[in-house]
N, C-alpha and C. Protein backbone atom coordinates (compact mmCIF):
# COMPACT_ATOMS: atom_id res chain seq x y z
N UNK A 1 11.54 27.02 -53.63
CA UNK A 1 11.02 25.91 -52.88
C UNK A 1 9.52 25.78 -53.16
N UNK A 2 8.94 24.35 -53.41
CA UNK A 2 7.66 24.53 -53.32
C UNK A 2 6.97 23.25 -53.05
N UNK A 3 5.95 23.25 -53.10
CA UNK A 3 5.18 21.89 -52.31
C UNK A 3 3.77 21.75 -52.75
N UNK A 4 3.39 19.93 -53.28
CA UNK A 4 2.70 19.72 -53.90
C UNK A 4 1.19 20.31 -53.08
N UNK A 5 0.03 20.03 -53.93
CA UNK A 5 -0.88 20.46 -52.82
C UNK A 5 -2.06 19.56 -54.24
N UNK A 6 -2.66 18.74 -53.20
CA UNK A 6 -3.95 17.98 -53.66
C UNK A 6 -5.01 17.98 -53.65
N UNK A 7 -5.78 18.11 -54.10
CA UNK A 7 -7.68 18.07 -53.80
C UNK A 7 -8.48 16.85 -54.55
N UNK A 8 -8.93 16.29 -54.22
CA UNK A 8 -10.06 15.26 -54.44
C UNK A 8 -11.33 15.64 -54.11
N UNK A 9 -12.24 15.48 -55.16
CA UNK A 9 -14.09 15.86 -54.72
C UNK A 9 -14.51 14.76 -55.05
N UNK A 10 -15.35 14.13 -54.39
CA UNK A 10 -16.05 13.11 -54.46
C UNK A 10 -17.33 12.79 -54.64
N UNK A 11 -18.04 13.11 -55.77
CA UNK A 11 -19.50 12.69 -55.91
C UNK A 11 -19.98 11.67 -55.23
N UNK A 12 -21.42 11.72 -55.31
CA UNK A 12 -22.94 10.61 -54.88
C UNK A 12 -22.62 9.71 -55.95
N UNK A 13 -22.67 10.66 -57.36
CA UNK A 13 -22.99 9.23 -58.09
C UNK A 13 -21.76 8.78 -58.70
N UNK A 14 -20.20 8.32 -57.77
CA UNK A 14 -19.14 8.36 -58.07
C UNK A 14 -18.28 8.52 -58.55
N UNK A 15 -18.73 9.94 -59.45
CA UNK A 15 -17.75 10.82 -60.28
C UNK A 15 -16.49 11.29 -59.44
N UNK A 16 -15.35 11.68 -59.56
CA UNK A 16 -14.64 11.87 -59.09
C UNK A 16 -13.87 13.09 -59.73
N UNK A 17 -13.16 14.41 -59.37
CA UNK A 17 -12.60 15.36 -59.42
C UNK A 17 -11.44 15.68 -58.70
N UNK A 18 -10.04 15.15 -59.42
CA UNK A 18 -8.68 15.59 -58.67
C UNK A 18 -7.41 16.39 -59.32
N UNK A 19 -7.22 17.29 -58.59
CA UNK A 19 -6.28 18.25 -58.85
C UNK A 19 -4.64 17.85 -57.79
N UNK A 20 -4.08 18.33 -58.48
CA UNK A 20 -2.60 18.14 -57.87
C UNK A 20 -1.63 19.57 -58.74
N UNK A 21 -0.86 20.20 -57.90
CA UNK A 21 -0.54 21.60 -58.12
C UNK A 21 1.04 21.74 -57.06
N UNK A 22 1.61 22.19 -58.00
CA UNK A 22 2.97 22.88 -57.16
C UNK A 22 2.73 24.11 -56.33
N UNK A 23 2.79 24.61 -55.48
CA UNK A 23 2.54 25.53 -54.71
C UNK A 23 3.91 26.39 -54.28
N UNK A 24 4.30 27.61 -55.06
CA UNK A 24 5.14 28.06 -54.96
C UNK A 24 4.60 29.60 -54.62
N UNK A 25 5.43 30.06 -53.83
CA UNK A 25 5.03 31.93 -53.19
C UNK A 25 4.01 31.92 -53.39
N UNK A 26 3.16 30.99 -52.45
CA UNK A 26 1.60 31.13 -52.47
C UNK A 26 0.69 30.71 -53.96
N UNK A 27 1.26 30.43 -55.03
CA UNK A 27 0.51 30.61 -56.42
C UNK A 27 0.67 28.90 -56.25
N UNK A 28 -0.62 28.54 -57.02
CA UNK A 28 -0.66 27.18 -57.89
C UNK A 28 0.10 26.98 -59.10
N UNK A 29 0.93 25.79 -59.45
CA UNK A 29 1.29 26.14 -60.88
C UNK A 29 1.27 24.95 -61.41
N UNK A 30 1.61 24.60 -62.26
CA UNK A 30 1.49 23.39 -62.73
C UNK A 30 0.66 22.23 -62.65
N UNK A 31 -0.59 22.81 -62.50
CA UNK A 31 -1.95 22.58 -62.29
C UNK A 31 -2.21 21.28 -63.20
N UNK A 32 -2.97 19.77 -63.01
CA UNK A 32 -2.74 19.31 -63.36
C UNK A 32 -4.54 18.63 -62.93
N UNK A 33 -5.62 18.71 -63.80
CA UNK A 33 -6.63 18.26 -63.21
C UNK A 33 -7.38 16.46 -63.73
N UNK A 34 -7.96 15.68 -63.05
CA UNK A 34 -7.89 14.39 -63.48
C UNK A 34 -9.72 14.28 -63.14
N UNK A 35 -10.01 13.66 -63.77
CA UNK A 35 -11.46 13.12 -64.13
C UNK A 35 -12.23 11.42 -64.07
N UNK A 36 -12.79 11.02 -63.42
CA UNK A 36 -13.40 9.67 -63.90
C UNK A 36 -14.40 9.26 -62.70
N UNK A 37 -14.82 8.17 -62.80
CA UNK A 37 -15.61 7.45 -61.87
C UNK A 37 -14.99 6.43 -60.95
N UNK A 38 -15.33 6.47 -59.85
CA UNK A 38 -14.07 5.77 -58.80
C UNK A 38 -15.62 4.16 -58.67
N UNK A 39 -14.51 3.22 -58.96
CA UNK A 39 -15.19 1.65 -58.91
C UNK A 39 -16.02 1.43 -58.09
N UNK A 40 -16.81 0.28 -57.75
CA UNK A 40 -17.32 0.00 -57.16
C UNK A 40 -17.09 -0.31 -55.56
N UNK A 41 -15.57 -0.93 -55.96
CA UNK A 41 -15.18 -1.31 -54.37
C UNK A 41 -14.09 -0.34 -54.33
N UNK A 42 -13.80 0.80 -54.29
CA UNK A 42 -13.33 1.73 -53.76
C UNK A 42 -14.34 2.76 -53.51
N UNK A 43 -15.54 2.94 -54.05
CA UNK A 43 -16.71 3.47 -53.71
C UNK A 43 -17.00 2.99 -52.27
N UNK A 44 -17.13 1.66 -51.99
CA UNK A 44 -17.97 0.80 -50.98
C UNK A 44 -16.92 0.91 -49.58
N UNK A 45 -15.47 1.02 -49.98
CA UNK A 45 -14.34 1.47 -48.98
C UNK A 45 -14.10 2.44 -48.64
N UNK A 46 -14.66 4.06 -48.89
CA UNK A 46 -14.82 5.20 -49.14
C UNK A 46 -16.10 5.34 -48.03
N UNK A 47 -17.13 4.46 -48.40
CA UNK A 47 -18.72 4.86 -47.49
C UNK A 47 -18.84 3.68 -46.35
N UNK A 48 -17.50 3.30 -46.16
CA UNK A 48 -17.72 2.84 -45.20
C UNK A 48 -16.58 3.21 -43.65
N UNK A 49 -15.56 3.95 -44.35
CA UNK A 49 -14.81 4.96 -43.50
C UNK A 49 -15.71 6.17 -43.09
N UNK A 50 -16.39 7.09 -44.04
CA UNK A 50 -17.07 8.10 -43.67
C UNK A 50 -18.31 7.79 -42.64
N UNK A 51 -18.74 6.77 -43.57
CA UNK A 51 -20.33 6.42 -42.55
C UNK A 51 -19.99 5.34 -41.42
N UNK A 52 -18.62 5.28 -40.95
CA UNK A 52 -18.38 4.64 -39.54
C UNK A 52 -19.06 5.72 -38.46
N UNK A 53 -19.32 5.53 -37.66
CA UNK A 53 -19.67 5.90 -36.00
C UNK A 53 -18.95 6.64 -35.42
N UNK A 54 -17.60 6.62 -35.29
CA UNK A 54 -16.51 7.22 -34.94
C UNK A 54 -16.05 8.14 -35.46
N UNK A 55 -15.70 7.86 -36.92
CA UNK A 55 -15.95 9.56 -38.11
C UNK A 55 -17.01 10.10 -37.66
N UNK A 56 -17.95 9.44 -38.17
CA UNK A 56 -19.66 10.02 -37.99
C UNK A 56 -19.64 10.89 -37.20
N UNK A 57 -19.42 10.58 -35.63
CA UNK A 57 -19.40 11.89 -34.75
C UNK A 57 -18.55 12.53 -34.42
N UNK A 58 -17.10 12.50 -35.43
CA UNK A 58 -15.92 13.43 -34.96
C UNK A 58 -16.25 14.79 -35.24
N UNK A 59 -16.03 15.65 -34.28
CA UNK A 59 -16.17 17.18 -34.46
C UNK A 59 -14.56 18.15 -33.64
N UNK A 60 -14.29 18.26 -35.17
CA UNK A 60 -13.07 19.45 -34.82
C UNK A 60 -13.20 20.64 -34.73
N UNK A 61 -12.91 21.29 -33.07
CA UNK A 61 -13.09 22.99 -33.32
C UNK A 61 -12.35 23.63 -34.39
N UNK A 62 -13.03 24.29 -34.55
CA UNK A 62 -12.24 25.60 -35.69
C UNK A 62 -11.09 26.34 -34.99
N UNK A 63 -9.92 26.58 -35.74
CA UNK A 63 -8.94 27.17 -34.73
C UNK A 63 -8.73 28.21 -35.28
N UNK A 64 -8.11 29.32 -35.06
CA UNK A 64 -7.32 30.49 -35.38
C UNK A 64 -6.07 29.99 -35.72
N UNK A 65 -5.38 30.07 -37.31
CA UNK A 65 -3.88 29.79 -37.02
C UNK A 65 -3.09 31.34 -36.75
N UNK A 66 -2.23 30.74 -36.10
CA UNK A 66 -0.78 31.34 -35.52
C UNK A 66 -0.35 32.20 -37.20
N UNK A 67 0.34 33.26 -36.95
CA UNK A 67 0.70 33.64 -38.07
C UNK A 67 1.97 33.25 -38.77
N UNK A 68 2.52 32.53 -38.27
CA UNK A 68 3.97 31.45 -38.32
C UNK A 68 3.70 30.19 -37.96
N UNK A 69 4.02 29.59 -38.92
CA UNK A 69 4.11 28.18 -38.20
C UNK A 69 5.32 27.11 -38.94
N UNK A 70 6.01 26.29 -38.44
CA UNK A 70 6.60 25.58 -38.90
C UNK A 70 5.95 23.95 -38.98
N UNK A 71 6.34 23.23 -40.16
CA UNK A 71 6.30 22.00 -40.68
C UNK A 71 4.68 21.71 -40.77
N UNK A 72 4.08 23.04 -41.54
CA UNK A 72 2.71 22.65 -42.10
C UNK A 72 2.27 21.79 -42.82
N UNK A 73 1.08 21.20 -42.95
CA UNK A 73 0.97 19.85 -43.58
C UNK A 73 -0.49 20.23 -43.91
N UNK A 74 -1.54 21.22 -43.75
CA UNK A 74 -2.76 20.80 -44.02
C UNK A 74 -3.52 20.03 -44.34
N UNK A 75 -4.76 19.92 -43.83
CA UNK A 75 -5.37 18.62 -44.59
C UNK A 75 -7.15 19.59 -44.75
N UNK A 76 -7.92 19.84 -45.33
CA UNK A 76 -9.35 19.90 -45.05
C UNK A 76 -10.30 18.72 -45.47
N UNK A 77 -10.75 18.85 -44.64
CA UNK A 77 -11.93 17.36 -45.16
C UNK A 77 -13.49 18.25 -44.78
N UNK A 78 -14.24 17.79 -45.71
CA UNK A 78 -15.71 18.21 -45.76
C UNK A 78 -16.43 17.10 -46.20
N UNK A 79 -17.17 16.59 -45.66
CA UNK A 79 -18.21 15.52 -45.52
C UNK A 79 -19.55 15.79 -45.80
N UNK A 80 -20.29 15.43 -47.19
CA UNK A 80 -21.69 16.45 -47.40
C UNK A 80 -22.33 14.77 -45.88
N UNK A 81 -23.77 15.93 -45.06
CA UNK A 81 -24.18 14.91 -44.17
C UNK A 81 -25.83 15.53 -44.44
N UNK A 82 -26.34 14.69 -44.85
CA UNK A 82 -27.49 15.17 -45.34
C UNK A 82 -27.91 16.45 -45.58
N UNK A 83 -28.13 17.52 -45.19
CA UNK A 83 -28.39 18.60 -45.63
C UNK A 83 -27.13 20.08 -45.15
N UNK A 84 -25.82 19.35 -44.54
CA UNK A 84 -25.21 19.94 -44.04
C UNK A 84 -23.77 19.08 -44.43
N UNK A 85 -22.89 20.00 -43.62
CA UNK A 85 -21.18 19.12 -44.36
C UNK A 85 -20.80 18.96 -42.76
N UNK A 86 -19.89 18.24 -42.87
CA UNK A 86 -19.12 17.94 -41.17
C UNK A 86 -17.67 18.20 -42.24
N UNK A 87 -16.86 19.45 -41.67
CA UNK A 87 -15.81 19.92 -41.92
C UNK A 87 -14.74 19.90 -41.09
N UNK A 88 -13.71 19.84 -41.57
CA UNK A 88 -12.53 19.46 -40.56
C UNK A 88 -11.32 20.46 -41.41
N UNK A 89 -10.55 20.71 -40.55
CA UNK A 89 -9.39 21.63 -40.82
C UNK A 89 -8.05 21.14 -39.81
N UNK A 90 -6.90 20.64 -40.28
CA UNK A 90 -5.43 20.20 -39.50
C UNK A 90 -4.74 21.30 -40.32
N UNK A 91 -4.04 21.96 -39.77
CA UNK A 91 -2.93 22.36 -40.23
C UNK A 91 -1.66 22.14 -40.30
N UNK A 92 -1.61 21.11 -39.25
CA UNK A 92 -0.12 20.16 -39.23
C UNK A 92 0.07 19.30 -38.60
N UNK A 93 0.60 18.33 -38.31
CA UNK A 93 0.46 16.70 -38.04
C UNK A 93 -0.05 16.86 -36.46
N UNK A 94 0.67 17.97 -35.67
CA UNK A 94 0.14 17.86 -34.64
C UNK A 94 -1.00 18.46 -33.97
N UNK A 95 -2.02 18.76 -34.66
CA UNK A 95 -3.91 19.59 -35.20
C UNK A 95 -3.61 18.08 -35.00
N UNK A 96 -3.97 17.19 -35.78
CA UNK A 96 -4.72 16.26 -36.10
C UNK A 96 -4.26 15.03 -35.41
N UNK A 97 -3.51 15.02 -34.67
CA UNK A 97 -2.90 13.75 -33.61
C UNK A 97 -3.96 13.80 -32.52
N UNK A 98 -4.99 14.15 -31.99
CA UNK A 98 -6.00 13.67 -31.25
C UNK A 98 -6.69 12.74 -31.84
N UNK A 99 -7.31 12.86 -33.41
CA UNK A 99 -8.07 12.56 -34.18
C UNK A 99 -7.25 11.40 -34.89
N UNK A 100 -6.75 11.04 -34.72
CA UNK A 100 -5.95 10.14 -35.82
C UNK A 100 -6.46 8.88 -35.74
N UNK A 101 -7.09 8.60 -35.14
CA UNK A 101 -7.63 7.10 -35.33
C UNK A 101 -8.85 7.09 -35.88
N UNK A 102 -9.66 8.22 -35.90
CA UNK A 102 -10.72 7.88 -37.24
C UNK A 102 -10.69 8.88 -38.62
N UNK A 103 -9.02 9.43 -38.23
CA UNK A 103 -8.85 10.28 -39.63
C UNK A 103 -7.77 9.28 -40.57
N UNK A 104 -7.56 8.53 -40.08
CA UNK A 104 -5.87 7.56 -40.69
C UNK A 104 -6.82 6.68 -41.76
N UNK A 105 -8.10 6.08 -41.62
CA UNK A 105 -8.25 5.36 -42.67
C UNK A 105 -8.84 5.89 -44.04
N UNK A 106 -9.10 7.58 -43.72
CA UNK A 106 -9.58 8.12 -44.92
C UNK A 106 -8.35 8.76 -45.31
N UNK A 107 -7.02 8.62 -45.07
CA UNK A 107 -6.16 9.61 -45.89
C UNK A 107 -5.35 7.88 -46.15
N UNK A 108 -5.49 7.05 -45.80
CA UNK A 108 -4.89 6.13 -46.03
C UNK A 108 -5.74 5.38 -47.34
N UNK A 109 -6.75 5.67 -47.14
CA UNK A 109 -8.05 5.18 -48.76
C UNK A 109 -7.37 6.69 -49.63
N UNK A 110 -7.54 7.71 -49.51
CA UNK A 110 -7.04 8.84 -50.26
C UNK A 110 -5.82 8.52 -50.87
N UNK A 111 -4.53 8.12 -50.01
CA UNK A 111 -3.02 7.81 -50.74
C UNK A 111 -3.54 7.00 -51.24
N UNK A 112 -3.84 5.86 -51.36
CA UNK A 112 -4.33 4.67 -52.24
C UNK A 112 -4.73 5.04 -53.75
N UNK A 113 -5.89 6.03 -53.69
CA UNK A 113 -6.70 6.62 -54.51
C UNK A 113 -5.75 7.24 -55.69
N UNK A 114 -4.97 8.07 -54.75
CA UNK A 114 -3.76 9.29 -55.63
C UNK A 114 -2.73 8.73 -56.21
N UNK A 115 -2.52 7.06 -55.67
CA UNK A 115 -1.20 6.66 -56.21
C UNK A 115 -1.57 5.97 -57.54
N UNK A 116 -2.99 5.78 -57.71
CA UNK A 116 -3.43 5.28 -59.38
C UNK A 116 -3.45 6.33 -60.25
N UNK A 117 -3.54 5.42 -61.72
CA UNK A 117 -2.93 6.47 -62.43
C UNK A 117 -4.31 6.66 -62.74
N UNK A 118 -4.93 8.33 -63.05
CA UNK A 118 -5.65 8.83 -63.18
C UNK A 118 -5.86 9.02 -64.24
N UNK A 119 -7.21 9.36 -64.83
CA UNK A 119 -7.39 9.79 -66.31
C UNK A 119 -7.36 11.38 -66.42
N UNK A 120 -6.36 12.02 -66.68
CA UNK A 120 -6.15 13.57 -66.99
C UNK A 120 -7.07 14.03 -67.64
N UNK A 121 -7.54 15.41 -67.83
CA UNK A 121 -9.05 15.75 -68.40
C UNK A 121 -8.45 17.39 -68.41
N UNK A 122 -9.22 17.94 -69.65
CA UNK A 122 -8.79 18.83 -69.98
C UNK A 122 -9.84 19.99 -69.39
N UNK A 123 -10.82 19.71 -68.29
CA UNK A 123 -11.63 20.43 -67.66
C UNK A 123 -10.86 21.47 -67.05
N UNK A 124 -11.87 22.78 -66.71
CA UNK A 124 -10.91 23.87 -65.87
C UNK A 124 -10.42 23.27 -64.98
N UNK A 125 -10.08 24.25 -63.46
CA UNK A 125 -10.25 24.08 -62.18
C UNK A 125 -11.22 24.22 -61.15
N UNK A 126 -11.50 23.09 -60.62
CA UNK A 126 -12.96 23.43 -59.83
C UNK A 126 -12.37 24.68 -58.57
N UNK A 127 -13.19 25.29 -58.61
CA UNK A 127 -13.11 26.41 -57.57
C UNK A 127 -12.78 26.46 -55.98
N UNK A 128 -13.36 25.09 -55.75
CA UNK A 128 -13.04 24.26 -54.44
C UNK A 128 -11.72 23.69 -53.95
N UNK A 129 -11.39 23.52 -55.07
CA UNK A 129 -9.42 22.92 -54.68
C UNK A 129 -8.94 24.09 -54.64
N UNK A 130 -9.08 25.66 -54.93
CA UNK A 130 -8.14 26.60 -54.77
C UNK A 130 -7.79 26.68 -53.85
N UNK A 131 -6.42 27.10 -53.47
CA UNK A 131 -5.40 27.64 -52.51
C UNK A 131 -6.59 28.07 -51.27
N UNK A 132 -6.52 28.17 -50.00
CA UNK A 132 -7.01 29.31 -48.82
C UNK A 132 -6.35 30.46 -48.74
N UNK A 133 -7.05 31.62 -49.76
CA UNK A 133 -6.46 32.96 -48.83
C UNK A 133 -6.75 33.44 -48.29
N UNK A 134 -7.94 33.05 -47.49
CA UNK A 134 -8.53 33.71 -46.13
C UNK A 134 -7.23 33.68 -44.91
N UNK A 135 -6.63 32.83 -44.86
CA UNK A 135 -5.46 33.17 -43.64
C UNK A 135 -4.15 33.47 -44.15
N UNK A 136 -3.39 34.70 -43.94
CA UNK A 136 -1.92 35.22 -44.16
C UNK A 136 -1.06 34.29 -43.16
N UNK A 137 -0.21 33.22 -43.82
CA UNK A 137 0.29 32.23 -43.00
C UNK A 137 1.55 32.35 -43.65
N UNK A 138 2.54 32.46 -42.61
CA UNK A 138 3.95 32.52 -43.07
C UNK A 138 4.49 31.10 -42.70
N UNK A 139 4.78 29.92 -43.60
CA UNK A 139 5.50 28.62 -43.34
C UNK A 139 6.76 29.35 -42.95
N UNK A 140 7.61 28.29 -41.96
CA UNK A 140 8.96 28.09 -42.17
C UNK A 140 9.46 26.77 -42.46
């Protein structure tokens, strides 16, 4: 059994960095990394979800996960904010159902983003999309 797992990095000067990976017994495989500059007006739809008011001041506590959990979904989001990041961590649909009304239009610009076809690039892996093994998490 295994399950895709995505990362997107998003430059200032709208470079863009995305990985997409099978995730099987914990390992990445089929690693698949994509490269280019994201347009102008998906740039301008991008900075204007993040730099809303409502994102702007969302703050999610940090949680401890459970060492079991069923129907995980993760999501991390990190936001560079001038000299600091505003970070966010869901681990499954229901983490992030408080938040869903100023988290729905950045994963909804994200699916958008992921469903174009990308320019594949024969670059490593950025270090940042790797797996989390800081927490021993048993899915069911």
């Amino acid at each position: 059994m295994s399950a895709p797992q995505y990362c997107t990095l998003v430059f200032a000067d709208h470079h863009f960095h995305s990985e997409k990976a099978d995730i099987k017994r914990g390992r990445g495989t089929d690693r698949k990394v994509y490269e280019g500059q994201i347009s102008d007006s998906e740039w301008s739809a991008l900075i204007a979800i993040i730099d809303n008011q409502g994102f702007r001041e969302l703050k999610v506590p940090r949680t401890v996960p459970p060492l079991v959990m069923q129907d995980t979904h993760p999501y991390t989001i990190s936001v560079a904010r001038d000299k600091d990041f505003q970070n966010m961590e869901f681990l499954d649909n229901k983490s992030m159902k408080p938040y869903e009304s100023q988290i729905k239009p950045l994963l909804q610009w994200w699916k958008s983003f992921r469903g174009q076809r990308l320019p594949e690039s024969s670059v490593p892996a950025d270090p940042r999309c790797a797996l989390d093994t800081t927490h021993a998490i048993f899915a069911q």
